[in-house]
Protein backbone atom coordinates (compact mmCIF):
# COMPACT_ATOMS: atom_id res chain seq x y z
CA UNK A 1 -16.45 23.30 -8.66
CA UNK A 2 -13.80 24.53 -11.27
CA UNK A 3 -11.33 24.46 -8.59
CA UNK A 4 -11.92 21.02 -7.21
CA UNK A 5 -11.91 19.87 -10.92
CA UNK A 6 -8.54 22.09 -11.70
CA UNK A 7 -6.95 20.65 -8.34
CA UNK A 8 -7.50 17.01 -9.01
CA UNK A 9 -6.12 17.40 -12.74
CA UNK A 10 -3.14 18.84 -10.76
CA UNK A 11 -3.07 16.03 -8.87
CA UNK A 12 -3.51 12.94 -11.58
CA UNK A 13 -1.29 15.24 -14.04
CA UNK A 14 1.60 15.07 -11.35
CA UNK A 15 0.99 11.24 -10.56
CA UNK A 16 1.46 10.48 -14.28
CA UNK A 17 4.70 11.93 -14.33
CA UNK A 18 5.74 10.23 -11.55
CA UNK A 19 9.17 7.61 -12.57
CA UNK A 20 9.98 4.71 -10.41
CA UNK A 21 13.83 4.08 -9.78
CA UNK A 22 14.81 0.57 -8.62
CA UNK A 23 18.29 0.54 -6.85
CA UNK A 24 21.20 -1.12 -8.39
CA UNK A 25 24.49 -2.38 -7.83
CA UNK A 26 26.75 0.50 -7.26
CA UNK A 27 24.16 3.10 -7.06
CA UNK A 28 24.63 6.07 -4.31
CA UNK A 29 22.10 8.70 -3.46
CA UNK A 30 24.19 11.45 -5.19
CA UNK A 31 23.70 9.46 -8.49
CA UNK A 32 20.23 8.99 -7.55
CA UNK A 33 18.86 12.40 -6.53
CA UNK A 34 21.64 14.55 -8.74
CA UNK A 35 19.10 15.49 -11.69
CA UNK A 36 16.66 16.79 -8.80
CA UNK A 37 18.95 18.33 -6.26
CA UNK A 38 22.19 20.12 -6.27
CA UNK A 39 25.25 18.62 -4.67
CA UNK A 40 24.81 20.25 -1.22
CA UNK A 41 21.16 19.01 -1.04
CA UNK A 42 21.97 15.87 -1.39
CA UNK A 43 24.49 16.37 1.63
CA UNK A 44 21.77 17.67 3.37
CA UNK A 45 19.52 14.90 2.95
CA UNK A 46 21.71 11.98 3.71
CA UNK A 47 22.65 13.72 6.92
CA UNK A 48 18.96 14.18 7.53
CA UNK A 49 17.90 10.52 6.70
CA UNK A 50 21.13 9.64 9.14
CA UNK A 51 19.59 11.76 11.84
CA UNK A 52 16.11 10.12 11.52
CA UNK A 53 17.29 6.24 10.83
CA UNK A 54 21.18 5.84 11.81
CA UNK A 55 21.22 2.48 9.54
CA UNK A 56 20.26 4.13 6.76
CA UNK A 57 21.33 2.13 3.71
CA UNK A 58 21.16 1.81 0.17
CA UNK A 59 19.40 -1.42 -0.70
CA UNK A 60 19.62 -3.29 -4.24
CA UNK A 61 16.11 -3.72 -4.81
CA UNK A 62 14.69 -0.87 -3.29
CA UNK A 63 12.25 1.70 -5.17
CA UNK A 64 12.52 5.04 -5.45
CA UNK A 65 9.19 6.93 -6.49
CA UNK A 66 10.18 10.30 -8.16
CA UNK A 67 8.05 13.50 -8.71
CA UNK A 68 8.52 17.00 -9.06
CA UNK A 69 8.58 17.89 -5.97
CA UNK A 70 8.46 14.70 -4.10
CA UNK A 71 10.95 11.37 -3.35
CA UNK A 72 9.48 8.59 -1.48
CA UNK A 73 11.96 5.97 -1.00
CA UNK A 74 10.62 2.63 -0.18
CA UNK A 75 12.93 1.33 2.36
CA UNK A 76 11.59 -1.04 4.41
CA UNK A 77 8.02 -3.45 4.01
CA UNK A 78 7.37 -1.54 7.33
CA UNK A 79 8.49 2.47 6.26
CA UNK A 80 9.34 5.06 3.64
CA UNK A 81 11.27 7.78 3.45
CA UNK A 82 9.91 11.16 2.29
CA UNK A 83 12.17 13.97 0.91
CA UNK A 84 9.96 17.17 -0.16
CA UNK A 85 11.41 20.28 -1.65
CA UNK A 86 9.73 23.82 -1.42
CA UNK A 87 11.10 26.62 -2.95
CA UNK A 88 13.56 27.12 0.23
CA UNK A 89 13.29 24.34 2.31
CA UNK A 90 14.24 20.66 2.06
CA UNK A 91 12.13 18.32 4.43
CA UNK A 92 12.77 14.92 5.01
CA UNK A 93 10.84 12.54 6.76
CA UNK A 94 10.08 8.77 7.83
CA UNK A 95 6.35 6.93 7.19
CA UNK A 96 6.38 4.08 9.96
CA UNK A 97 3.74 1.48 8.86
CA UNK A 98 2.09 -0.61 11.78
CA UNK A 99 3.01 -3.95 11.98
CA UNK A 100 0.23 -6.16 12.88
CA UNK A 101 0.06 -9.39 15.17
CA UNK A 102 -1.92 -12.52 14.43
CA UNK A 103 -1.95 -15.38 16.84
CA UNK A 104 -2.96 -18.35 14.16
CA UNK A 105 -3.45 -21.67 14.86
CA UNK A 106 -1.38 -24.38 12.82
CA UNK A 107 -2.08 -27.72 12.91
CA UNK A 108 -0.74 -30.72 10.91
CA UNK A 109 -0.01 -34.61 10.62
CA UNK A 110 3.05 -35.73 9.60
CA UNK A 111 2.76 -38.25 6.19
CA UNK A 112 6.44 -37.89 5.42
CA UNK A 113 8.16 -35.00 7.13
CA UNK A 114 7.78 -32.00 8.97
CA UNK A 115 8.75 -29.40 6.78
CA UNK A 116 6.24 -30.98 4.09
CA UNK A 117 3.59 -30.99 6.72
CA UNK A 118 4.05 -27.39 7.40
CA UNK A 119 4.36 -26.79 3.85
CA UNK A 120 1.20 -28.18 3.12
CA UNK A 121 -0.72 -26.04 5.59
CA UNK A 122 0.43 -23.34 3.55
CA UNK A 123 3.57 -22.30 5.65
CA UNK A 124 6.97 -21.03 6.04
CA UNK A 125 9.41 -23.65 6.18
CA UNK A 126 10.77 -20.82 8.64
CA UNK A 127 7.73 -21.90 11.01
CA UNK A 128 8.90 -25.68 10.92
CA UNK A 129 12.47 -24.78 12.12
CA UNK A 130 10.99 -22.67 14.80
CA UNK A 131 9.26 -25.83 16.01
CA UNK A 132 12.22 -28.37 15.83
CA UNK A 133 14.03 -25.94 17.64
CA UNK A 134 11.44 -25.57 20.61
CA UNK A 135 11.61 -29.44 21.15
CA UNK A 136 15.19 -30.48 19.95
CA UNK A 137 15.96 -31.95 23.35
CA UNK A 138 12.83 -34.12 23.51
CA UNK A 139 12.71 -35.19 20.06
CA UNK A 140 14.90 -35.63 16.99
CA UNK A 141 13.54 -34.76 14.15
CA UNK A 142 16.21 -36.90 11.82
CA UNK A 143 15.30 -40.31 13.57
CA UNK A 144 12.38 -39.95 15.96
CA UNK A 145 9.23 -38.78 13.73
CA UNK A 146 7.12 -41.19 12.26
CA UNK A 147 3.79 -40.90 9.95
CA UNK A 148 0.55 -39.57 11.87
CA UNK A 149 2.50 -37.77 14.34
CA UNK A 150 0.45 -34.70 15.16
CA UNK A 151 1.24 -30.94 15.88
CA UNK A 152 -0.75 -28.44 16.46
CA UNK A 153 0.93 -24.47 17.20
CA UNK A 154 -0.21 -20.98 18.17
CA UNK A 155 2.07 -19.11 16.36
CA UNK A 156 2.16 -15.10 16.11
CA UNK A 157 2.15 -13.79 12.17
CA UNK A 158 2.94 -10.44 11.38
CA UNK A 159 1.40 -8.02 8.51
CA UNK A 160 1.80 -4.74 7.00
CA UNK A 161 0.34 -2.80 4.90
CA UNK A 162 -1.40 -6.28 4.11
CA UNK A 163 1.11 -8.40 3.79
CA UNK A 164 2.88 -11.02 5.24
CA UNK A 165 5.95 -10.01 6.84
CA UNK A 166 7.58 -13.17 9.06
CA UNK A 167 6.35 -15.08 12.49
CA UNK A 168 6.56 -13.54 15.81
CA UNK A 169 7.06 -16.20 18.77
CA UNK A 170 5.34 -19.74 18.93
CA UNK A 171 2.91 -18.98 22.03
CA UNK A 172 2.15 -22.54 22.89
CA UNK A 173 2.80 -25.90 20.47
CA UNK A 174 1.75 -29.52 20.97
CA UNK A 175 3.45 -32.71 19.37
CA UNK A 176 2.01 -35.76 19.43
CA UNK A 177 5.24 -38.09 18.58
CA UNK A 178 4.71 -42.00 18.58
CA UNK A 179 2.17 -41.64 20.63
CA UNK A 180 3.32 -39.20 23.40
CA UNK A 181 2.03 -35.64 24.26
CA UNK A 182 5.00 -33.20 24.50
CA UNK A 183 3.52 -29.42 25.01
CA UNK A 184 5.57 -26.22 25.30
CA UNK A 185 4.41 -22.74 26.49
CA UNK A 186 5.90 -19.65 26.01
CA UNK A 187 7.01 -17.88 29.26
């Protein structure tokens, strides 16, 4: 029992000491890591994070969770980087998150527009150009839509790690424009 009780102290103890780093303007991962690693580590490790992710990049923005013996880098919504140091040994690693799809249905009526119609069904204008797009040779979406024109869309969403992350492809979509039934499928 002590040592379950001494190894979880260990364990909260070393998360509270913990320091977040965001990335700024200018920053490099020798100013980054050089208070834990020497110079040649840090050589090490960018040719290691090269090895595992070619397009490796410094990011404004993104956070760098510090320990003792531990850097997680979050890189990507979708993975982190993990650089652990033993007494000898410098191991670097990637954490790829799964990336979820959701086929949702979105349906709407226009009352002024179609970007406020999608808006108002809680989504991305990013999902109403995705739609013009699909039928910008049958309609025009500057002079042809009028009020109570109807869509309805089966649209893939993507999550990780519980969150929102962008649209996959528009599986099928319906619009309903002055009256006439235009449908697209994805094949």
């Amino acid at each position: 029992m002590k040592k379950i009780l001494l190894i979880l102290i260990l364990f909260i103890s070393a998360n509270l000491f913990a320091k977040t780093y965001t990335v700024q303007n200018g920053d490099t991962l020798i100013s980054i890591l050089k208070d834990n690693f020497e110079y040649s580590e840090i050589i090490h490790i960018n040719k290691k994070l090269s090895e595992i992710y070619p397009d490796f990049t410094l990011k404004v923005g993104q956070k760098f969770e510090i320990a003792d013996n531990k850097i997680t880098i979050n890189y990507e919504i979708d993975k982190d980087f993990i650089i652990t140091k033993s007494e000898n040994n410098i191991e670097v690693s990637m954490k790829q998150y799964p990336v979820f799809k959701l086929k949702t249905i979105v349906d709407g009526e226009i009352k002024s527009s179609l970007f406020e119609a999608i808006q108002e069904k809680g989504e991305d204008d990013t999902l109403a150009i995705m739609l013009a797009n699909i039928f910008e040779w049958e309609i025009d979406f500057f002079k042809d839509i009028r009020v109570n024109d109807k869509f309805k869309i089966i649209v893939e969403k993507n999550f990780c790690r519980g969150k929102f992350i962008g649209y996959g492809k528009i599986l099928a979509a319906d619009f309903i424009n002055q009256g006439r039934l235009i449908r697209a499928l994805y094949y």
